[in-house]
PDB file of N, CA and C in Angstrom:
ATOM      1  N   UNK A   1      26.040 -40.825  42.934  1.00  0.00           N
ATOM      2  CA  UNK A   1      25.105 -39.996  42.182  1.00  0.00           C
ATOM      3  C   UNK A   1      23.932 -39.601  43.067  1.00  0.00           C
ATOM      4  N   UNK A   2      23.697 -40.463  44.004  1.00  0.00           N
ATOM      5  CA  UNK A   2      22.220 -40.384  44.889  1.00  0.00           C
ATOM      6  C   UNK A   2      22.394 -39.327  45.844  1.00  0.00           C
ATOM      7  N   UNK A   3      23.746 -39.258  46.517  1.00  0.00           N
ATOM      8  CA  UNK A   3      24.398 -38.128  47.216  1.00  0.00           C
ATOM      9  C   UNK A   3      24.135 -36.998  46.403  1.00  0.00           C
ATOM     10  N   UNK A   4      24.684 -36.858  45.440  1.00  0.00           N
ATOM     11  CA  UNK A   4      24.738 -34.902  44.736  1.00  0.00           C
ATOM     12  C   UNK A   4      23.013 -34.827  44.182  1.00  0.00           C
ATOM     13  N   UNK A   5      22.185 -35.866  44.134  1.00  0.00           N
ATOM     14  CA  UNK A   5      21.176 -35.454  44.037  1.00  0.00           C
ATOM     15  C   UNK A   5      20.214 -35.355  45.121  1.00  0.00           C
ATOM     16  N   UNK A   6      20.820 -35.682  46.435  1.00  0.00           N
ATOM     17  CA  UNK A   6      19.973 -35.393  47.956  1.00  0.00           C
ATOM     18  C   UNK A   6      20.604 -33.871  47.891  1.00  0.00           C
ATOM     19  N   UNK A   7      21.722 -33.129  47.062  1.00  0.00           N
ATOM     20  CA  UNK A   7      22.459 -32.121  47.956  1.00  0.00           C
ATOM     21  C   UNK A   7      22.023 -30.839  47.253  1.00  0.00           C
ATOM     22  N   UNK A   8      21.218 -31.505  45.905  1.00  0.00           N
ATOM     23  CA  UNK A   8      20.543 -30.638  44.241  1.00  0.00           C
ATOM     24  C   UNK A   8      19.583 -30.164  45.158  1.00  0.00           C
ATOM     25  N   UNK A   9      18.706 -31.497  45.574  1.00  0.00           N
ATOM     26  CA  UNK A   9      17.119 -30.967  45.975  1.00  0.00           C
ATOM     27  C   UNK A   9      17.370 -30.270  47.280  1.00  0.00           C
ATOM     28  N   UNK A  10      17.962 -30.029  48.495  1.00  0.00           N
ATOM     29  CA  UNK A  10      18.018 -29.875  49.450  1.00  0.00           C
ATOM     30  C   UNK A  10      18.726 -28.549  49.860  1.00  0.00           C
ATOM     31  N   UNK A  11      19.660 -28.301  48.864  1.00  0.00           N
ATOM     32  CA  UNK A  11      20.802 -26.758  49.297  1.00  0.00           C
ATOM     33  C   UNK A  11      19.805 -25.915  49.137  1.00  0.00           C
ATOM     34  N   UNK A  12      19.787 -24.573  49.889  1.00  0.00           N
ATOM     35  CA  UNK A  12      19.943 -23.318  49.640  1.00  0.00           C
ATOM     36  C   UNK A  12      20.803 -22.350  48.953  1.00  0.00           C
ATOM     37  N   UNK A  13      22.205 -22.799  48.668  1.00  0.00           N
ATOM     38  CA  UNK A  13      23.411 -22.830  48.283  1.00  0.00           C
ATOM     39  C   UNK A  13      23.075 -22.563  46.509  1.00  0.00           C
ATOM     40  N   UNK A  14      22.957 -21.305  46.006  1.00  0.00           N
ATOM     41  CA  UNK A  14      23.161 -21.924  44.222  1.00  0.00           C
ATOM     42  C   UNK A  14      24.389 -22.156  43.730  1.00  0.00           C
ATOM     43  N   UNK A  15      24.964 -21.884  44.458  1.00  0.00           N
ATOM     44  CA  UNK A  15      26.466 -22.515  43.638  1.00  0.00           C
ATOM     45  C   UNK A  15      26.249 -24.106  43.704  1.00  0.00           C
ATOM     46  N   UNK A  16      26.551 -24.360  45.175  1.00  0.00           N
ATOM     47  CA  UNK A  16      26.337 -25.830  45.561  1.00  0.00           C
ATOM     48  C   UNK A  16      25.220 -26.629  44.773  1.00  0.00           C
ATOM     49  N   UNK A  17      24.170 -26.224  44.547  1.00  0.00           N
ATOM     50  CA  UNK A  17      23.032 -26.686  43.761  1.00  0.00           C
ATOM     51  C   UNK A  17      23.455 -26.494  42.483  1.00  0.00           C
ATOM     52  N   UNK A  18      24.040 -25.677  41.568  1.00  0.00           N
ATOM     53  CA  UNK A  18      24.435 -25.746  40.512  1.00  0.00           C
ATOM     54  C   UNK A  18      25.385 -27.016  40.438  1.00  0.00           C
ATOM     55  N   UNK A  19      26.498 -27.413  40.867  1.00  0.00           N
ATOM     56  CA  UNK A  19      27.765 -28.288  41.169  1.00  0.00           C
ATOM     57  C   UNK A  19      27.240 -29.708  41.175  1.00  0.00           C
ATOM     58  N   UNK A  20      25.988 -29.708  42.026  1.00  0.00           N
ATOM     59  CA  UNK A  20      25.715 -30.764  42.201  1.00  0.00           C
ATOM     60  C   UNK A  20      24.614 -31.126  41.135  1.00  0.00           C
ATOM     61  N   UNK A  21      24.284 -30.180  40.287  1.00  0.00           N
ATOM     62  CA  UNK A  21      23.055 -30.859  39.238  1.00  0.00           C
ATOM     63  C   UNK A  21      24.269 -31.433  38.300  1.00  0.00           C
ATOM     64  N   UNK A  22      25.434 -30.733  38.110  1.00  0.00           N
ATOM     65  CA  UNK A  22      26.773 -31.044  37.341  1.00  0.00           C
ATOM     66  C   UNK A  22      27.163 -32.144  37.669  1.00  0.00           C
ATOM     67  N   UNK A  23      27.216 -32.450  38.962  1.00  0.00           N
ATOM     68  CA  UNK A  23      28.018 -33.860  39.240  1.00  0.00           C
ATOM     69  C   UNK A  23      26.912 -35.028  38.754  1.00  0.00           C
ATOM     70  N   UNK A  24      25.910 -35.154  39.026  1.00  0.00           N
ATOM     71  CA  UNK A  24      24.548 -35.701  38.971  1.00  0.00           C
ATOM     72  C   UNK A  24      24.615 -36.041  37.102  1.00  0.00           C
ATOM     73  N   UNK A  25      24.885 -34.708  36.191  1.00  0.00           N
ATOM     74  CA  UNK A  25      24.521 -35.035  34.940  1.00  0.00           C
ATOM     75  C   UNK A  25      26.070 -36.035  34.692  1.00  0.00           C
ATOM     76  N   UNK A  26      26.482 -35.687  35.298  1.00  0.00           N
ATOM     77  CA  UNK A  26      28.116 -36.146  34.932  1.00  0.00           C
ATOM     78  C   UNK A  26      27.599 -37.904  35.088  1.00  0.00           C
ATOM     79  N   UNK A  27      27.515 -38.466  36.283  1.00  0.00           N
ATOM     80  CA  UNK A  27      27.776 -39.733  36.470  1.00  0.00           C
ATOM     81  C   UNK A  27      26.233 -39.965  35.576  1.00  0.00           C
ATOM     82  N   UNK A  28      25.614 -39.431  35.630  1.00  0.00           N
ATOM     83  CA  UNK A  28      24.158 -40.269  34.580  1.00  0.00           C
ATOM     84  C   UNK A  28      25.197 -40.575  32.962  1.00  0.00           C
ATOM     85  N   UNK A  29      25.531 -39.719  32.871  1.00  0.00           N
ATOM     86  CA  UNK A  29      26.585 -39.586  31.596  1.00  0.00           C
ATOM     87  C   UNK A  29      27.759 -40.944  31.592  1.00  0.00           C
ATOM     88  N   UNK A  30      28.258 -41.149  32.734  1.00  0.00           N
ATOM     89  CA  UNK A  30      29.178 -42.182  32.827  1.00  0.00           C
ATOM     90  C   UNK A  30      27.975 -43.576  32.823  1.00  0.00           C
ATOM     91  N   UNK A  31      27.099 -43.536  33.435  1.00  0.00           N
ATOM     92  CA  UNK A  31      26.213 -44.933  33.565  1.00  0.00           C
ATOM     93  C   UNK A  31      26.175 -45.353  32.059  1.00  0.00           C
ATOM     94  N   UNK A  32      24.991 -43.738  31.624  1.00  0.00           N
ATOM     95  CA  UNK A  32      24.458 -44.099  29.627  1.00  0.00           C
ATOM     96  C   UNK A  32      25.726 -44.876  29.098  1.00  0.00           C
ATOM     97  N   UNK A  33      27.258 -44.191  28.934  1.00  0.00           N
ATOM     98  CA  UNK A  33      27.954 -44.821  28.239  1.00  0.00           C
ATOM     99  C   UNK A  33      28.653 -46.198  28.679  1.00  0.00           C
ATOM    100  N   UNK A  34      28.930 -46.531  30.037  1.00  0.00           N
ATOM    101  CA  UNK A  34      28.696 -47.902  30.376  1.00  0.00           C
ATOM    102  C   UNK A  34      27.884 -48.761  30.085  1.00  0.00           C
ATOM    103  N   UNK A  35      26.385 -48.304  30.098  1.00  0.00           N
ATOM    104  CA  UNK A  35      25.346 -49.546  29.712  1.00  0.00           C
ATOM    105  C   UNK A  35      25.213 -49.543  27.937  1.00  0.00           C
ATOM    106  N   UNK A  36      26.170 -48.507  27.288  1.00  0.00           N
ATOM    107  CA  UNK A  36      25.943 -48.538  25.690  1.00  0.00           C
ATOM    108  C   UNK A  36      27.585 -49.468  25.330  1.00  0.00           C
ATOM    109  N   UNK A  37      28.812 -49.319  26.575  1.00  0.00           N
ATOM    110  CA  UNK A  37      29.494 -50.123  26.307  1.00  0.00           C
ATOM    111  C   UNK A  37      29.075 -51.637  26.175  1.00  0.00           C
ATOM    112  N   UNK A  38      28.732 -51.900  27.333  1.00  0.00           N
ATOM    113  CA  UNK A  38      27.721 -53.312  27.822  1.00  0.00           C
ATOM    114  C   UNK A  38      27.069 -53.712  26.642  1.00  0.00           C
ATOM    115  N   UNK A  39      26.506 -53.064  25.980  1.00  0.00           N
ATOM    116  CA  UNK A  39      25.265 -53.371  24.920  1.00  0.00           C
ATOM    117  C   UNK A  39      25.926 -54.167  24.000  1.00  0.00           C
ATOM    118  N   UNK A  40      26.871 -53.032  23.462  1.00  0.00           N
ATOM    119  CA  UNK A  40      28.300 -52.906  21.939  1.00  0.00           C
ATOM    120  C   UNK A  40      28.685 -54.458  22.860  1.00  0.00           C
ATOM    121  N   UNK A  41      29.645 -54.895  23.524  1.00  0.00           N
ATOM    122  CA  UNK A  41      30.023 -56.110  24.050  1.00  0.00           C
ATOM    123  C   UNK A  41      29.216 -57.270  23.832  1.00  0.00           C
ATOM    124  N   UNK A  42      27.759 -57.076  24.434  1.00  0.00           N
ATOM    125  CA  UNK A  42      26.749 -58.113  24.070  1.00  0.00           C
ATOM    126  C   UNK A  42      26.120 -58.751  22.901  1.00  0.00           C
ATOM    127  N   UNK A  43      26.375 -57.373  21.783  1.00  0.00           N
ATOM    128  CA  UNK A  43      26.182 -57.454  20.589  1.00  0.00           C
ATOM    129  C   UNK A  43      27.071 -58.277  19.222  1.00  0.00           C
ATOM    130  N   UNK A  44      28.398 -57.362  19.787  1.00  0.00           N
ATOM    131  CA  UNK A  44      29.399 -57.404  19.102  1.00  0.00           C
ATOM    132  C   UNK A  44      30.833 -58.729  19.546  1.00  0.00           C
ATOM    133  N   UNK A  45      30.037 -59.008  20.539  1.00  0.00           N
ATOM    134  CA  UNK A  45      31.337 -60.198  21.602  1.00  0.00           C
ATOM    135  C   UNK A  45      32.707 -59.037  21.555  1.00  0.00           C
ATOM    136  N   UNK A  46      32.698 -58.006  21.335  1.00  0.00           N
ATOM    137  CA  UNK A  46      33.638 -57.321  21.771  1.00  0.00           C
ATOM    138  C   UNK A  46      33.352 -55.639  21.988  1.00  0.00           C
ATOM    139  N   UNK A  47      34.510 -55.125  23.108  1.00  0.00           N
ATOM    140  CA  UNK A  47      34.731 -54.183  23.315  1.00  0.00           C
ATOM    141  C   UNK A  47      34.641 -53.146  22.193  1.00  0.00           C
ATOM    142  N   UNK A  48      33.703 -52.029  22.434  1.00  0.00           N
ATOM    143  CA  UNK A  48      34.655 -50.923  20.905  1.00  0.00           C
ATOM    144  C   UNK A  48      35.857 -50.377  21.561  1.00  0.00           C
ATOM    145  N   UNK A  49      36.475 -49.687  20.150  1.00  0.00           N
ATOM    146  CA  UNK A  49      38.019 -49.254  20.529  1.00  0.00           C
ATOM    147  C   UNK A  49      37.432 -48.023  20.763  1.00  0.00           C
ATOM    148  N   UNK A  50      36.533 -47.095  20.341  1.00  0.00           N
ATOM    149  CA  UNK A  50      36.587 -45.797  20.651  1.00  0.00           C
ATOM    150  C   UNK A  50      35.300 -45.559  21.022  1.00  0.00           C
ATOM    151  N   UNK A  51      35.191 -44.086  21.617  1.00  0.00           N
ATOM    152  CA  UNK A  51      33.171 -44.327  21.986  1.00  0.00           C
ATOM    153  C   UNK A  51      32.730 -43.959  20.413  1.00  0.00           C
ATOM    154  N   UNK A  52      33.315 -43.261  19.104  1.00  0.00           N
ATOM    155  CA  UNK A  52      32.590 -43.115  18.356  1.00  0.00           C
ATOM    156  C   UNK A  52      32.015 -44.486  17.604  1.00  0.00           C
ATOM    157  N   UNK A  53      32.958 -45.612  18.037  1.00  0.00           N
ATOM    158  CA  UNK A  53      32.012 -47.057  17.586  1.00  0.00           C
ATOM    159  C   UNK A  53      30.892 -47.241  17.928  1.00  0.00           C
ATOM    160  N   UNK A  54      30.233 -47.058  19.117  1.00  0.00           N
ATOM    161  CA  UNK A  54      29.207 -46.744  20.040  1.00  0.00           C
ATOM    162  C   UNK A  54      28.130 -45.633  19.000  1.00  0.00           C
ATOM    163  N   UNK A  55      28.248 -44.728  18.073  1.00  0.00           N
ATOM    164  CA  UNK A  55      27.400 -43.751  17.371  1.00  0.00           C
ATOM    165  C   UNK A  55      27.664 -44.873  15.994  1.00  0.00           C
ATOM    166  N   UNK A  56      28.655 -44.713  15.221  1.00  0.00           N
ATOM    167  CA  UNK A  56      28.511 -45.874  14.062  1.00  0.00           C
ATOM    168  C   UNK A  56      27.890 -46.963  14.050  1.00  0.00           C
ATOM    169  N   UNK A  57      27.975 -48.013  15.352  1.00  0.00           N
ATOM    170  CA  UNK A  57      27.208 -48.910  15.089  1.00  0.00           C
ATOM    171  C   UNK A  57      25.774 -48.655  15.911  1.00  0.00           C
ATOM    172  N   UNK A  58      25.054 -47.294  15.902  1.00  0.00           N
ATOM    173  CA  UNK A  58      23.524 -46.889  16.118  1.00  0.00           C
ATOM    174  C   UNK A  58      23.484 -47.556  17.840  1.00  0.00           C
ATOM    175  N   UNK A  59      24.364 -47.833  18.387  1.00  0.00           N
ATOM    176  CA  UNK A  59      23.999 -48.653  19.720  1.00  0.00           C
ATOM    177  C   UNK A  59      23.633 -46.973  20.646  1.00  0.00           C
ATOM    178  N   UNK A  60      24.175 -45.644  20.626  1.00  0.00           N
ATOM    179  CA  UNK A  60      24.091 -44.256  20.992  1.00  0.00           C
ATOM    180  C   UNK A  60      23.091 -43.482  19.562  1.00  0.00           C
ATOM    181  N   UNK A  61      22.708 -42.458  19.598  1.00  0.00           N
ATOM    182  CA  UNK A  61      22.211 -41.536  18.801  1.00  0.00           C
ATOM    183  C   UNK A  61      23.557 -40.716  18.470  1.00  0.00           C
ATOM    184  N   UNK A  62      24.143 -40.209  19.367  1.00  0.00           N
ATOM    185  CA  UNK A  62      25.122 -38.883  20.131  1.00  0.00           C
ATOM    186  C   UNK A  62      26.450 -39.569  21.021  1.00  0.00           C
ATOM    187  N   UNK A  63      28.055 -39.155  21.030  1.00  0.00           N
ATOM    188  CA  UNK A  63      28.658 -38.772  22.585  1.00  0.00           C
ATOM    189  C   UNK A  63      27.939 -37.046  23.149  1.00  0.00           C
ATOM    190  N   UNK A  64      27.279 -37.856  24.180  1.00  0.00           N
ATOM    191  CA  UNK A  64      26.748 -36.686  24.707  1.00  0.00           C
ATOM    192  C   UNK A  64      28.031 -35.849  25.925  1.00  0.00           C
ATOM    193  N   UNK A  65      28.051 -34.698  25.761  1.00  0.00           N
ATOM    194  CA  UNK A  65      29.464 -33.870  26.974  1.00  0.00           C
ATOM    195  C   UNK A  65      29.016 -33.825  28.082  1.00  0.00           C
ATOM    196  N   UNK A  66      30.815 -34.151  28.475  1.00  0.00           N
ATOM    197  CA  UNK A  66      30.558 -34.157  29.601  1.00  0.00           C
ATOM    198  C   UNK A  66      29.947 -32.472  30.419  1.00  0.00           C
ATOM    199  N   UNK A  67      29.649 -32.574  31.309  1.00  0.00           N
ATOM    200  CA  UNK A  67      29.543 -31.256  31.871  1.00  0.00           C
ATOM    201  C   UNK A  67      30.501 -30.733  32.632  1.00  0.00           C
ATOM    202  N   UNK A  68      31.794 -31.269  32.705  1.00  0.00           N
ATOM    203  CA  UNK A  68      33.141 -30.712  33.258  1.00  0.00           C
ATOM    204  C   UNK A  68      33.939 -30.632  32.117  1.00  0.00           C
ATOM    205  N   UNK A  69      33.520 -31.073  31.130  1.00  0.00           N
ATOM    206  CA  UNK A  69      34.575 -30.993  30.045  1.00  0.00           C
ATOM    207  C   UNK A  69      35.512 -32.031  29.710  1.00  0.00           C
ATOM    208  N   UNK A  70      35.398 -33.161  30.572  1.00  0.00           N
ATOM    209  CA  UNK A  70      36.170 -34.419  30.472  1.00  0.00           C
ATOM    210  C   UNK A  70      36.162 -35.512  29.409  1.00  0.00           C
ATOM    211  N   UNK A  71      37.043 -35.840  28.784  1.00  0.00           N
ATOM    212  CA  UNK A  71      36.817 -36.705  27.445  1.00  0.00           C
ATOM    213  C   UNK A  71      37.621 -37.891  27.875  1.00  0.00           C
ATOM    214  N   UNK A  72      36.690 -39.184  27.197  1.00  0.00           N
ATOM    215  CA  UNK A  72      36.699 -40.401  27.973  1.00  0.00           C
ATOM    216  C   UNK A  72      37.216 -41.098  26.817  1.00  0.00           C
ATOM    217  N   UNK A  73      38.145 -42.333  26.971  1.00  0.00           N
ATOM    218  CA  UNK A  73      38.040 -42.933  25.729  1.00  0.00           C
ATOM    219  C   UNK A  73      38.003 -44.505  26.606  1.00  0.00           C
ATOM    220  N   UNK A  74      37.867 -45.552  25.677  1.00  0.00           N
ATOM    221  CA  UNK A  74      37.313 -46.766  26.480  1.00  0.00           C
ATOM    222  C   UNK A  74      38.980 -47.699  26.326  1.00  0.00           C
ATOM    223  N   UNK A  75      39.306 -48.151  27.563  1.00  0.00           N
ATOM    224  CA  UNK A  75      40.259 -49.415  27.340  1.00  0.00           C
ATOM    225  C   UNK A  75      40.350 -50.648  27.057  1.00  0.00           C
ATOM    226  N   UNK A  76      40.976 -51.770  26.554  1.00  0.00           N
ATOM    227  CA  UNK A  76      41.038 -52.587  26.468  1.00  0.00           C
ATOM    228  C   UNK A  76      39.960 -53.942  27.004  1.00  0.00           C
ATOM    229  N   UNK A  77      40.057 -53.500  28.185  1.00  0.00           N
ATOM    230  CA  UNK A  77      38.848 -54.085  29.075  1.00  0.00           C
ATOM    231  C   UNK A  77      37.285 -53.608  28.992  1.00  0.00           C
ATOM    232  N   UNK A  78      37.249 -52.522  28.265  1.00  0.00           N
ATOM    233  CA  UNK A  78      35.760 -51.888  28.048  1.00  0.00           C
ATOM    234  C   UNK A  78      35.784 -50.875  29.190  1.00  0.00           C
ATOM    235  N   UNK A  79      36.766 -50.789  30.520  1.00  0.00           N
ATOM    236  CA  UNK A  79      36.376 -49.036  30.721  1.00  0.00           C
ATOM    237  C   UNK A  79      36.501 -48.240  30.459  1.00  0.00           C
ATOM    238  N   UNK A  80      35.577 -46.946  31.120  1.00  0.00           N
ATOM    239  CA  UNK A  80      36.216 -45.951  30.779  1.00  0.00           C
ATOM    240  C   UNK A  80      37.066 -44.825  31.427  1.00  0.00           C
ATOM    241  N   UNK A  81      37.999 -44.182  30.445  1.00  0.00           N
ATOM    242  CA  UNK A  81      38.783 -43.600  31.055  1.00  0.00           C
ATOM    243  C   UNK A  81      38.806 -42.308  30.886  1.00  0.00           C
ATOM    244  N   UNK A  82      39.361 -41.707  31.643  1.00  0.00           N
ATOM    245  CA  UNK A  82      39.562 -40.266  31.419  1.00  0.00           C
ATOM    246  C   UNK A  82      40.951 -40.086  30.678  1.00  0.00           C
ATOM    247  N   UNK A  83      40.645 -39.009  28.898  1.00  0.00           N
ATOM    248  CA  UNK A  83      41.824 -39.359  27.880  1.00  0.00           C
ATOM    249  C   UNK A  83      42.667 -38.596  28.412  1.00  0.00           C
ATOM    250  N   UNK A  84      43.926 -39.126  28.352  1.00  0.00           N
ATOM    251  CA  UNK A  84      45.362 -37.934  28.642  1.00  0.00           C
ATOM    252  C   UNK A  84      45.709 -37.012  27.611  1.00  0.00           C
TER     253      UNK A  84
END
């Protein structure tokens, strides 16, 4: 994430600077819902099955989108995945 945000502030490039504010919102997006998985786990002694458990039980406000369009659902183990 620290990379596409040295490459945000630094391009001349607007494409490249666009891409990279994208990649940047993207993984902030993967952290939020990792540390709201983490939470749900700490709370709940278990994993949720879906991220909308994560909005039902108030641990999120929102699933906020991705900015590529990618939809995640969580596994067994609590990661997350990209859904098929």
């Amino acid at each position: 994430k620290q990379i596409w945000k040295v490459i945000y502030e630094t391009t001349d490039d607007e494409t490249t600077r666009e891409r990279a504010q994208m990649y940047t919102v993207h993984f902030t997006f993967l952290d939020y819902l990792d540390a709201a998985i983490k939470k749900y786990k700490d709370t709940y002694d278990a994993y949720p099955k879906k991220l909308e458990d994560l909005v039902s039980k108030k641990i999120i406000p929102k699933i906020p989108e991705d900015p590529f369009g990618f939809e995640f659902v969580i596994g067994t183990d609590g990661e997350l995945r990209v859904k098929n």
